[in-house]
N, C-alpha and C. Protein backbone atom coordinates (compact mmCIF):
# COMPACT_ATOMS: atom_id res chain seq x y z
N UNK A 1 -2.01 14.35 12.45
CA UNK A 1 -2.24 13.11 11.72
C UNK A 1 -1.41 12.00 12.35
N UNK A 2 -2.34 11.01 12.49
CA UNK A 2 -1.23 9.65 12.94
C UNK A 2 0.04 9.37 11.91
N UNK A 3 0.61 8.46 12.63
CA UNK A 3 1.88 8.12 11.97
C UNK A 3 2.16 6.58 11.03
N UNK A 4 0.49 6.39 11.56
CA UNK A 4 0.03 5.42 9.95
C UNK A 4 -0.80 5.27 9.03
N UNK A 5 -1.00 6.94 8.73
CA UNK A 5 -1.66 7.77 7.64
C UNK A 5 -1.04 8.48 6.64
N UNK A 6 -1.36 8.72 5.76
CA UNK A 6 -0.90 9.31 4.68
C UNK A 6 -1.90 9.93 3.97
N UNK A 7 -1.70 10.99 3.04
CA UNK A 7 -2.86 11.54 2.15
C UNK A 7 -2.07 11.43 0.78
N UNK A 8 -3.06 11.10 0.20
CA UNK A 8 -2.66 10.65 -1.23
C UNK A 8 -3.34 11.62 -2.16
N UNK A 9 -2.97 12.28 -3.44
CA UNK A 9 -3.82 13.55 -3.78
C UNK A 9 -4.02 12.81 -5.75
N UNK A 10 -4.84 12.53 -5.72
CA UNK A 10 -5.24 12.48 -7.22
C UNK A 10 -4.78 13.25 -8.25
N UNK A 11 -5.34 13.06 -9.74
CA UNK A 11 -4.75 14.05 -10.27
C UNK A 11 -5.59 14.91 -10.77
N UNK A 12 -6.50 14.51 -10.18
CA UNK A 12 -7.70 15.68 -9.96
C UNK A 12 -7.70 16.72 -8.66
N UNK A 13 -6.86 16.31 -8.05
CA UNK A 13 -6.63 17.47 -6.63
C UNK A 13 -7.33 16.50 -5.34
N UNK A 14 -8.18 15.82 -6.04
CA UNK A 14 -9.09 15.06 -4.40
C UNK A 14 -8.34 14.36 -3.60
N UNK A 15 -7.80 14.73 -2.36
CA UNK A 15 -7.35 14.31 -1.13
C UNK A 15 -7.99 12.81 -1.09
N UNK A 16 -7.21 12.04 -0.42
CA UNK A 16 -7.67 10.71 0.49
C UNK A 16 -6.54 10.59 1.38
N UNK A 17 -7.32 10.28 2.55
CA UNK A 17 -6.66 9.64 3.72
C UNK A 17 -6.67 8.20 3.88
N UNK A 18 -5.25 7.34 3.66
CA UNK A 18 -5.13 6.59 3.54
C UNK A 18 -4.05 5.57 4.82
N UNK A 19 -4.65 4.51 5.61
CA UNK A 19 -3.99 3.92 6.43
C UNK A 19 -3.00 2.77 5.88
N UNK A 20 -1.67 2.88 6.21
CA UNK A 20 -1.02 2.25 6.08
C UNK A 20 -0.92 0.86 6.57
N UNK A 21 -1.11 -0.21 5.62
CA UNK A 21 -1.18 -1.26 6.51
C UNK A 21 0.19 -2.19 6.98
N UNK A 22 1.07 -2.06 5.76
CA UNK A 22 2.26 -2.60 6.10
C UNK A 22 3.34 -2.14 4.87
N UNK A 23 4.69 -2.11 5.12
CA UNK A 23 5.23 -1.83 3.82
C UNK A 23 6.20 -3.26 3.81
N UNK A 24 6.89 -3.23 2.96
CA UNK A 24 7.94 -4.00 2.27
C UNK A 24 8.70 -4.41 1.58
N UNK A 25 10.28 -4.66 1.17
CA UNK A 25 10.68 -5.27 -0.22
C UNK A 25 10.73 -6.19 -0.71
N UNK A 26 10.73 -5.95 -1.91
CA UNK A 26 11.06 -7.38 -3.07
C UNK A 26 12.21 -8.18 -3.21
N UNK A 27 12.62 -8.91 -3.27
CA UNK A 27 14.34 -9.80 -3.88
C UNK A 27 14.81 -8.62 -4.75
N UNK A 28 13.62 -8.06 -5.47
CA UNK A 28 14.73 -6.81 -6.59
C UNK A 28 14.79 -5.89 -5.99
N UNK A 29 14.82 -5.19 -4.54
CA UNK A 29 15.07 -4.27 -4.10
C UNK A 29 14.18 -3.24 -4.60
N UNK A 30 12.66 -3.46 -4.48
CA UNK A 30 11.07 -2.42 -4.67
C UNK A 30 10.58 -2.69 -3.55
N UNK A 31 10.61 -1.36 -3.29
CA UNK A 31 9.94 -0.88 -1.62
C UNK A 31 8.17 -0.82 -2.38
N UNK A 32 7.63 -1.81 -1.52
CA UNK A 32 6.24 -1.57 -1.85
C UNK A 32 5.27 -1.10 -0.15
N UNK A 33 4.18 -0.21 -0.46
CA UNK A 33 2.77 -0.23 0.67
C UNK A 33 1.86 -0.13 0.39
N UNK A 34 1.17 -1.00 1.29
CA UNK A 34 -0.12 -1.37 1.06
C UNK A 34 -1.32 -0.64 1.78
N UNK A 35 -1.91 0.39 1.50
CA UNK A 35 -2.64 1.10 1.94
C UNK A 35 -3.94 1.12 2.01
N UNK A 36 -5.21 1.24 2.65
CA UNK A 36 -6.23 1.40 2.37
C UNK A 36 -7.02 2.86 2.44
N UNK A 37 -8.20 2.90 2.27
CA UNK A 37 -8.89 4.16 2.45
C UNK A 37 -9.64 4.53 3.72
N UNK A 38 -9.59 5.30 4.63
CA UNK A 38 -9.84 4.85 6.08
C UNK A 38 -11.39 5.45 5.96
N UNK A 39 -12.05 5.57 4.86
CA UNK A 39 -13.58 5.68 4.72
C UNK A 39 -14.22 4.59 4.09
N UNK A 40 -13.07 3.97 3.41
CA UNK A 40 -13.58 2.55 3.05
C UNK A 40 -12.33 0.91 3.38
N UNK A 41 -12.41 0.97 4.40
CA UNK A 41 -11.62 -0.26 4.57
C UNK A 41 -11.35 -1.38 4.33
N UNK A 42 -12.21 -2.50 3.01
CA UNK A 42 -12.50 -3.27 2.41
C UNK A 42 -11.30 -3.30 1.03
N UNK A 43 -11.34 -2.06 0.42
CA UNK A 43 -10.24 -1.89 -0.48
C UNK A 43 -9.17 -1.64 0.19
N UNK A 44 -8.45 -2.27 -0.83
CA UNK A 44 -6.34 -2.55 -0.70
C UNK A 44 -6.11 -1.86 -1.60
N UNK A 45 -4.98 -0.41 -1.33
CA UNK A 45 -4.29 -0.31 -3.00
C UNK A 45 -3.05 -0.62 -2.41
N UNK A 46 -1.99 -1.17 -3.74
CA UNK A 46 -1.07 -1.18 -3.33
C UNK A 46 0.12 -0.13 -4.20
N UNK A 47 0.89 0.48 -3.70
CA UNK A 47 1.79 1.43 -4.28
C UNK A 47 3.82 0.72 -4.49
N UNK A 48 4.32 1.16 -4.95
CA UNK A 48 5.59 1.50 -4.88
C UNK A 48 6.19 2.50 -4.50
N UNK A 49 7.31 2.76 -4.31
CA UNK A 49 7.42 3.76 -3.62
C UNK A 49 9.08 3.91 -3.40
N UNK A 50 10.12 5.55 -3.63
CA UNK A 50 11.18 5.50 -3.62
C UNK A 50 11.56 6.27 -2.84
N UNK A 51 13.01 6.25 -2.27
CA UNK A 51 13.62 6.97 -1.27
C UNK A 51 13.21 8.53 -1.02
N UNK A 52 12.62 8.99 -1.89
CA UNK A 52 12.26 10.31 -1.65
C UNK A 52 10.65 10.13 -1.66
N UNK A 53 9.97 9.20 -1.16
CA UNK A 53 8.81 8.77 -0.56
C UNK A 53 7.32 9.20 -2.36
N UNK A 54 8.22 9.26 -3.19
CA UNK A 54 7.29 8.58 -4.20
C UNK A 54 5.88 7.67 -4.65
N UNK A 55 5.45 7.93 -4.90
CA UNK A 55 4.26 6.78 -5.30
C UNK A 55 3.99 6.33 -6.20
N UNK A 56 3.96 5.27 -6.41
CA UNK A 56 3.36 4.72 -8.00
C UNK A 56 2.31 3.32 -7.81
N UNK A 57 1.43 3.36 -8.09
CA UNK A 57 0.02 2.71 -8.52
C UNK A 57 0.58 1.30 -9.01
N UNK A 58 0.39 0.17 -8.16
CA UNK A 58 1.32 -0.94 -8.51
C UNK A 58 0.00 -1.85 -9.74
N UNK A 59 0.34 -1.70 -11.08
CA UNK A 59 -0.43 -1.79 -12.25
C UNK A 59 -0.34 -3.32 -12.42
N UNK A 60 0.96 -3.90 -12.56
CA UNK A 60 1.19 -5.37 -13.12
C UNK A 60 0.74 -6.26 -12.27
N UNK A 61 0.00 -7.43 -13.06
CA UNK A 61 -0.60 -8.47 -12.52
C UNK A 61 -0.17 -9.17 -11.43
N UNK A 62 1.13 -8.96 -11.92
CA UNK A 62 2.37 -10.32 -11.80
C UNK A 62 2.37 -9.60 -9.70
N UNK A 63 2.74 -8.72 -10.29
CA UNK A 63 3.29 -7.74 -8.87
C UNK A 63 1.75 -7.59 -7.78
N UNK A 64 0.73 -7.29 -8.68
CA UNK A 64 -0.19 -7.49 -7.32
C UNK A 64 -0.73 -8.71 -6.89
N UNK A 65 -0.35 -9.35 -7.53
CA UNK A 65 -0.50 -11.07 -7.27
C UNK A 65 0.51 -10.60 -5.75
N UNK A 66 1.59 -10.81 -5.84
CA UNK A 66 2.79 -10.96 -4.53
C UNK A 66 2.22 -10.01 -3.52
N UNK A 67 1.71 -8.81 -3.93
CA UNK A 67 1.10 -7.70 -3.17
C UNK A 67 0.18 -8.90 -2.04
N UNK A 68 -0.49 -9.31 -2.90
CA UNK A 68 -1.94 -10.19 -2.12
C UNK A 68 -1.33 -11.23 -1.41
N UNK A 69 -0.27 -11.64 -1.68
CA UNK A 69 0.37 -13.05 -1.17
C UNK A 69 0.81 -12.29 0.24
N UNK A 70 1.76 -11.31 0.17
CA UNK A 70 2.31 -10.73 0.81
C UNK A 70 1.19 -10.07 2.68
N UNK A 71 0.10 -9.83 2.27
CA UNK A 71 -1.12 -9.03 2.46
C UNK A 71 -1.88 -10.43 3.04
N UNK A 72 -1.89 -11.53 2.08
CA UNK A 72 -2.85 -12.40 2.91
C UNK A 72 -1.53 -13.11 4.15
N UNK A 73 -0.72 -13.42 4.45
CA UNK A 73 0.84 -14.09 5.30
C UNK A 73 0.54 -13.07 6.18
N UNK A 74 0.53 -11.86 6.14
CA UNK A 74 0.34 -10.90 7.31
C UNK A 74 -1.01 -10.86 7.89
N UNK A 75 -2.16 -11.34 7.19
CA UNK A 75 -2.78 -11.39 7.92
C UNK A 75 -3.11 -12.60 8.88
N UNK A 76 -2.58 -13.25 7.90
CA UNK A 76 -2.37 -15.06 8.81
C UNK A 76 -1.73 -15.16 9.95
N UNK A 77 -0.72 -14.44 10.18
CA UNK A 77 -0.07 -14.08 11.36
C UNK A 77 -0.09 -13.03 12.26
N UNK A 78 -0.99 -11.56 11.90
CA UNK A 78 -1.52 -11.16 12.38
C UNK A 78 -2.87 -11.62 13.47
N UNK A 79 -3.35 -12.32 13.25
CA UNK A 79 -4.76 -12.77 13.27
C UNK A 79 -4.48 -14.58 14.03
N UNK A 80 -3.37 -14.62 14.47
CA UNK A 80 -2.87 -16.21 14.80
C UNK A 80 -2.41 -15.69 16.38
């Protein structure tokens, strides 16, 4: 497996292979990544995530608002 993949396992057991697109922190010290599905590349999820490589489903508005802010700046400069 590449080294900007990950598999993410539901809690139904169903595997996804998911490409990493970039990670990052917050001012409050939250490691966030932004991943997609490498069978569907159009969707963004974005996760949290802790030193022992954790995941959590980034739920609040507030937070995937910055997710997208964060996500559209990289691509502006990606793409420049």
């Amino acid at each position: 497996m590449e080294d900007n993949t990950i598999v993410i396992v539901d809690e139904d057991g169903k595997e996804y292979t998911m490409e990493i697109i970039l990670t990052f922190d917050d001012d409050q010290g939250n490691s966030f990544v932004l991943v997609r599905d490498v069978n569907d590349e159009d969707i963004v999820f974005a996760f949290t995530y802790d030193e022992d490589g954790n995941l959590e489903a980034v739920e609040d508005p507030e937070l995937l608002e910055m997710c997208e802010e964060v996500l559209a700046s990289y691509d502006e400069g990606f793409n420049e």
